[in-house]
C-alpha atoms as a PDB file:
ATOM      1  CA  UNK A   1      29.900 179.040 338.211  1.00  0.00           C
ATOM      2  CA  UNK A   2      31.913 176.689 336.295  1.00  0.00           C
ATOM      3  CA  UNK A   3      34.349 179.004 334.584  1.00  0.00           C
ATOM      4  CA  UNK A   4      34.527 180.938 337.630  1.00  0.00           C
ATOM      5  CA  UNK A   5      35.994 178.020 339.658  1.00  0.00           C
ATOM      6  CA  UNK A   6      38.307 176.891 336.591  1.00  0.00           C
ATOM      7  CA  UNK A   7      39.440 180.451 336.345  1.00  0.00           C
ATOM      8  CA  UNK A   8      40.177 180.330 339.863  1.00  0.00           C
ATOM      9  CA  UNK A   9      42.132 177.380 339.350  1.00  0.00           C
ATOM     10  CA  UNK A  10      44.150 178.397 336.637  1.00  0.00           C
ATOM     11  CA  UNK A  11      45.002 181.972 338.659  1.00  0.00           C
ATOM     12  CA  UNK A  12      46.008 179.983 341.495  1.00  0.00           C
ATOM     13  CA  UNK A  13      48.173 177.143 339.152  1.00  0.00           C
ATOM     14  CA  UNK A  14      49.798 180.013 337.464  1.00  0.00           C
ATOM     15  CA  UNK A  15      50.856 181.943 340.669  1.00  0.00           C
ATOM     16  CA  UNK A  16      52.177 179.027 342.196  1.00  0.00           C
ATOM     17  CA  UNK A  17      54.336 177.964 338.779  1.00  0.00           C
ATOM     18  CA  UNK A  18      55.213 181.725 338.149  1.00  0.00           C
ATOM     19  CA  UNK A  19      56.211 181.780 341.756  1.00  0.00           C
ATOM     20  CA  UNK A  20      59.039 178.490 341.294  1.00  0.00           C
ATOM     21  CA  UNK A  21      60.288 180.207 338.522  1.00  0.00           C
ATOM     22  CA  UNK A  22      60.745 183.049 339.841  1.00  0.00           C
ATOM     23  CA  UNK A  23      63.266 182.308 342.674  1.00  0.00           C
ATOM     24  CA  UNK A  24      64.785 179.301 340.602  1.00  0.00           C
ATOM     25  CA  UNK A  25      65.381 182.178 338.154  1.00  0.00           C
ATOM     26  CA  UNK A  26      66.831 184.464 340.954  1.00  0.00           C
ATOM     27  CA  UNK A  27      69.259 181.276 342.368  1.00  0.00           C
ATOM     28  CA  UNK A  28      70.046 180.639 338.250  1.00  0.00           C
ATOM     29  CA  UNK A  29      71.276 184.188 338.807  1.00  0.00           C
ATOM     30  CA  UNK A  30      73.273 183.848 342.063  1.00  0.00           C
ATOM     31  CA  UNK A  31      75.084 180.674 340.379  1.00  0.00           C
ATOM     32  CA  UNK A  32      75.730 182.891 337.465  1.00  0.00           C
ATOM     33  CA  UNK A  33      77.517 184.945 339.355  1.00  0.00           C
ATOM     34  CA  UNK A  34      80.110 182.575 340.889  1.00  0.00           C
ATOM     35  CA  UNK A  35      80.507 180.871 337.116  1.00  0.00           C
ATOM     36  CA  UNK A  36      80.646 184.263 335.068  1.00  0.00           C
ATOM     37  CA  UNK A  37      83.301 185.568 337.972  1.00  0.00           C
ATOM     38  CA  UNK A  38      84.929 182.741 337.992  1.00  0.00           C
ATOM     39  CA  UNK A  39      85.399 182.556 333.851  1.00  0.00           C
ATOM     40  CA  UNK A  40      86.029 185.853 334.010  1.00  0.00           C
ATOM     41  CA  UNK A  41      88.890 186.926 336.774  1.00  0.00           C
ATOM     42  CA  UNK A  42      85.841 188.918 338.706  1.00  0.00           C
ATOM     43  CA  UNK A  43      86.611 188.187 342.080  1.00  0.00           C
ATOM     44  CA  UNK A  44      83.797 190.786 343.528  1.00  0.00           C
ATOM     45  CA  UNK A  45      81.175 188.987 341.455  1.00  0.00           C
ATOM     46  CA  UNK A  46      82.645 185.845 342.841  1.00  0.00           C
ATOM     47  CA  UNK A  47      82.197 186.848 346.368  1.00  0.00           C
ATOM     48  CA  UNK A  48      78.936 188.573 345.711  1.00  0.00           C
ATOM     49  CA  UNK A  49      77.435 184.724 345.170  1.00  0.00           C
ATOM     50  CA  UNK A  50      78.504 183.785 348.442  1.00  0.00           C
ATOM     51  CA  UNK A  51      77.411 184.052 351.969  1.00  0.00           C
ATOM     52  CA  UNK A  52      80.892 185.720 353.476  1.00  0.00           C
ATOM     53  CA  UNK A  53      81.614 182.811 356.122  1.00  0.00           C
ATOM     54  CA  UNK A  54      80.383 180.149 353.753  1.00  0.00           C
ATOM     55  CA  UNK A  55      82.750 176.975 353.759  1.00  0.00           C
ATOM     56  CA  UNK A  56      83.824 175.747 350.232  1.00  0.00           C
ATOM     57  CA  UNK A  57      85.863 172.325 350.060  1.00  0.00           C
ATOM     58  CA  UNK A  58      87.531 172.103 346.748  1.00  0.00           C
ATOM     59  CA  UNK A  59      89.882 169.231 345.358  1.00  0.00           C
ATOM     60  CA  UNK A  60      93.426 169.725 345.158  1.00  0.00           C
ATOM     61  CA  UNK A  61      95.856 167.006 344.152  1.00  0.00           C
ATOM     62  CA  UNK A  62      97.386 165.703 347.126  1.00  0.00           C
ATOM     63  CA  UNK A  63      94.937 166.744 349.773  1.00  0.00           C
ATOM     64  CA  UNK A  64      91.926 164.973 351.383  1.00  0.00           C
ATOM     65  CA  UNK A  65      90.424 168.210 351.752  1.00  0.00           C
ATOM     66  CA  UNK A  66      91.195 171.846 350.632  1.00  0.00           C
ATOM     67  CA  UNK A  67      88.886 174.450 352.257  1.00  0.00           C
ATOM     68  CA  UNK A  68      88.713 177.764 351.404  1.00  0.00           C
ATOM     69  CA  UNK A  69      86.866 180.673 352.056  1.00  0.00           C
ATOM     70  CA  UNK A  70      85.046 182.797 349.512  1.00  0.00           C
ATOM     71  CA  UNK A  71      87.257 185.907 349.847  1.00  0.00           C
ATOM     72  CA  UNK A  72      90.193 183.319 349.788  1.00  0.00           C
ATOM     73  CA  UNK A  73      88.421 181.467 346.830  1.00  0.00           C
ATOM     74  CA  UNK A  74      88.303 184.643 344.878  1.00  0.00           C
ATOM     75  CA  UNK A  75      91.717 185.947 345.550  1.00  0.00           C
ATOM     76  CA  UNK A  76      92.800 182.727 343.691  1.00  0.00           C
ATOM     77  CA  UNK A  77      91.224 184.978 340.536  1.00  0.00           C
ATOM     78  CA  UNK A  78      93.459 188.532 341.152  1.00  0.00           C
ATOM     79  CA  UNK A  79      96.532 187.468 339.400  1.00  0.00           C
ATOM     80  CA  UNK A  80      94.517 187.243 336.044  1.00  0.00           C
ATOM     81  CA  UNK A  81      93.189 189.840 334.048  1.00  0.00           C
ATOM     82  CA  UNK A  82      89.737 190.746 335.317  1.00  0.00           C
ATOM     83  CA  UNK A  83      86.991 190.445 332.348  1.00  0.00           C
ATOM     84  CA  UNK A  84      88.869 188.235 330.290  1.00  0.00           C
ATOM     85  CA  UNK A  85      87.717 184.556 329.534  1.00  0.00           C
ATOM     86  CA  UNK A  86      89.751 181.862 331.221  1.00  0.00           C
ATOM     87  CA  UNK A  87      88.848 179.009 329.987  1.00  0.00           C
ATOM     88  CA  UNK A  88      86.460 177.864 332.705  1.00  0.00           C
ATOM     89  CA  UNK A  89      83.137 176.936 331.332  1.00  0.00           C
ATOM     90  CA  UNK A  90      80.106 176.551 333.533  1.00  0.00           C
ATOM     91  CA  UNK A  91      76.945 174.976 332.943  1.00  0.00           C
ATOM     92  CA  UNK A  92      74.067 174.746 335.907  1.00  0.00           C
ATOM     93  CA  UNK A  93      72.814 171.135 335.583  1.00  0.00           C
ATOM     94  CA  UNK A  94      70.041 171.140 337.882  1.00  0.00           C
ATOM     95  CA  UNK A  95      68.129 173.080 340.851  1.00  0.00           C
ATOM     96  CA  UNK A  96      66.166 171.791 343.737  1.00  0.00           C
ATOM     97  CA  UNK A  97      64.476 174.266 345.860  1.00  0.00           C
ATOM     98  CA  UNK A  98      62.044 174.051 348.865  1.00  0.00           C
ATOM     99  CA  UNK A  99      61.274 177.059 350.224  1.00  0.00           C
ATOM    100  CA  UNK A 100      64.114 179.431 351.024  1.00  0.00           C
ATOM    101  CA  UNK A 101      66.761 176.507 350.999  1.00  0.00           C
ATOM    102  CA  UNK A 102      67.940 174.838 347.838  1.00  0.00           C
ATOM    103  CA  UNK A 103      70.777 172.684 346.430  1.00  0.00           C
ATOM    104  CA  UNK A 104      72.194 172.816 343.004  1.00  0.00           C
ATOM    105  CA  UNK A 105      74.729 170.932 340.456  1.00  0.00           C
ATOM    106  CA  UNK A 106      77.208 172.595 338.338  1.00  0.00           C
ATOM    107  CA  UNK A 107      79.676 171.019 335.590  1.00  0.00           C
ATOM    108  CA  UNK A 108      82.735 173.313 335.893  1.00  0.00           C
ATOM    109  CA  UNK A 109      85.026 172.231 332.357  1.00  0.00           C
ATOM    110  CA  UNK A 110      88.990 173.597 331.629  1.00  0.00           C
ATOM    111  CA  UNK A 111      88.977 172.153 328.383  1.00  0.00           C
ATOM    112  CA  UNK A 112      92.761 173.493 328.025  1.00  0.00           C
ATOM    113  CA  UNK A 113      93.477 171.422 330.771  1.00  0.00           C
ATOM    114  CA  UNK A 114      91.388 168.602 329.998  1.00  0.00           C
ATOM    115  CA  UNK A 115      89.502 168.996 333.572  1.00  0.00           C
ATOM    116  CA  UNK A 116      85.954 168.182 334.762  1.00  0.00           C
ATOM    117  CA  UNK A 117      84.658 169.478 338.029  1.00  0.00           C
ATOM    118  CA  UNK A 118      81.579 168.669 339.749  1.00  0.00           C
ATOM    119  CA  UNK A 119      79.930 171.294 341.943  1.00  0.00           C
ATOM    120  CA  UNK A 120      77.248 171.062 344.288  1.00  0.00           C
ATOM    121  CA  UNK A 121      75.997 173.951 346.064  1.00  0.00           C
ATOM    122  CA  UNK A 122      74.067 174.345 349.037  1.00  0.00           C
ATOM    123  CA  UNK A 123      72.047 178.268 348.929  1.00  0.00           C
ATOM    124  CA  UNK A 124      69.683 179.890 351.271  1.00  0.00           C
ATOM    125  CA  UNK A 125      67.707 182.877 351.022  1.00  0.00           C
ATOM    126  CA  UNK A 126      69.129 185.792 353.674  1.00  0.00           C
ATOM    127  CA  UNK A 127      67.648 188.645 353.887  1.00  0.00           C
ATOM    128  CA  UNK A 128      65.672 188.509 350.642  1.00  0.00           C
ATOM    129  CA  UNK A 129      68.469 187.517 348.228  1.00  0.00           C
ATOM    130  CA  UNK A 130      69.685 183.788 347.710  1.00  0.00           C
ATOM    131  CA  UNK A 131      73.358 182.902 348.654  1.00  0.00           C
ATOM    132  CA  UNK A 132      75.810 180.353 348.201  1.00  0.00           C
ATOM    133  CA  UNK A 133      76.384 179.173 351.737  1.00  0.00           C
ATOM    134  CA  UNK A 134      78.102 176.134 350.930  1.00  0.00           C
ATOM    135  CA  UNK A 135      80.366 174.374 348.329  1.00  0.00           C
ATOM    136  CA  UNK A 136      81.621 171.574 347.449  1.00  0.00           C
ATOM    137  CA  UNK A 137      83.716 170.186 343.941  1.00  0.00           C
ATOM    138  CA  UNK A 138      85.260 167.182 342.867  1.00  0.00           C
ATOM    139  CA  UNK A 139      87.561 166.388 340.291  1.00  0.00           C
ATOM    140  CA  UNK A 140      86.431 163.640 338.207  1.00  0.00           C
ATOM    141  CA  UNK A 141      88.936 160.982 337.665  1.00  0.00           C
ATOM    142  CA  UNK A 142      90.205 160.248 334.305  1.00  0.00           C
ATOM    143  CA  UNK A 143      88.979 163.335 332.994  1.00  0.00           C
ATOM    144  CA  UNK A 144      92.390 165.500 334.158  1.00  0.00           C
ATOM    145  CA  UNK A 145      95.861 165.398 332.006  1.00  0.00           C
END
């Protein structure tokens, strides 16, 4: 009776972990595809991360705030050769999800520029698939040319 209970328990521990990592896996992949678009002049993967009203308020030198949506975001990436590197360099720093609603950190780095973003996302899971539906960056200070 013993074993039958512990196996129980261990079925229902491993469900539930399997479970996390499955959707933190599938938001790991929504992020990826804002930072590989974005590193990459892809402006349809860009937009494809994004929930299409979703509000993003970026830094830009000289305003408070600089708002953008993600069609508008991605446009900013149609000048450039699509599927070549950039220079942006992305790196998810960490997740937090309850349910279908979770935030997440990003480090966003230009190294030829000597810039250091901070992005935090807000996602939400619409109609089965996990979406950026807000943004926010900031530059950090000292860290620019």
């Amino acid at each position: 009776m013993k074993s039958v209970i512990l196996s129980f328990f261990f079925v229902a521990i491993s469900t539930v972990v399997f479970g996390q990592s499955e959707e933190e896996a599938a938001i790991r992949e929504t992020l990826t595809d804002y930072i590989h678009g974005s590193s990459y002049n892809d402006p349809e993967q860009i937009v494809s991360a994004f929930y299409a009203e979703a509000p993003l308020f970026l830094s830009k030198k000289g305003q408070e705030i600089y708002r953008l949506s993600p069609s508008e975001y991605a446009d900013l990436f149609k000048k450039r050769e699509k599927g070549v590197f950039n220079g942006r360099v992305g790196n998810i720093l960490s997740i937090d999800q309850e349910n279908n609603i979770a935030t997440a950190k990003a480090e966003i780095l230009i190294e030829a520029e000597n810039m250091r973003f901070i992005d935090l996302f807000l996602l939400k899971k619409l109609a089965g698939e996990w979406k950026i539906i807000s943004k926010a960056a900031t530059l950090i200070p000292g860290e620019e040319k």
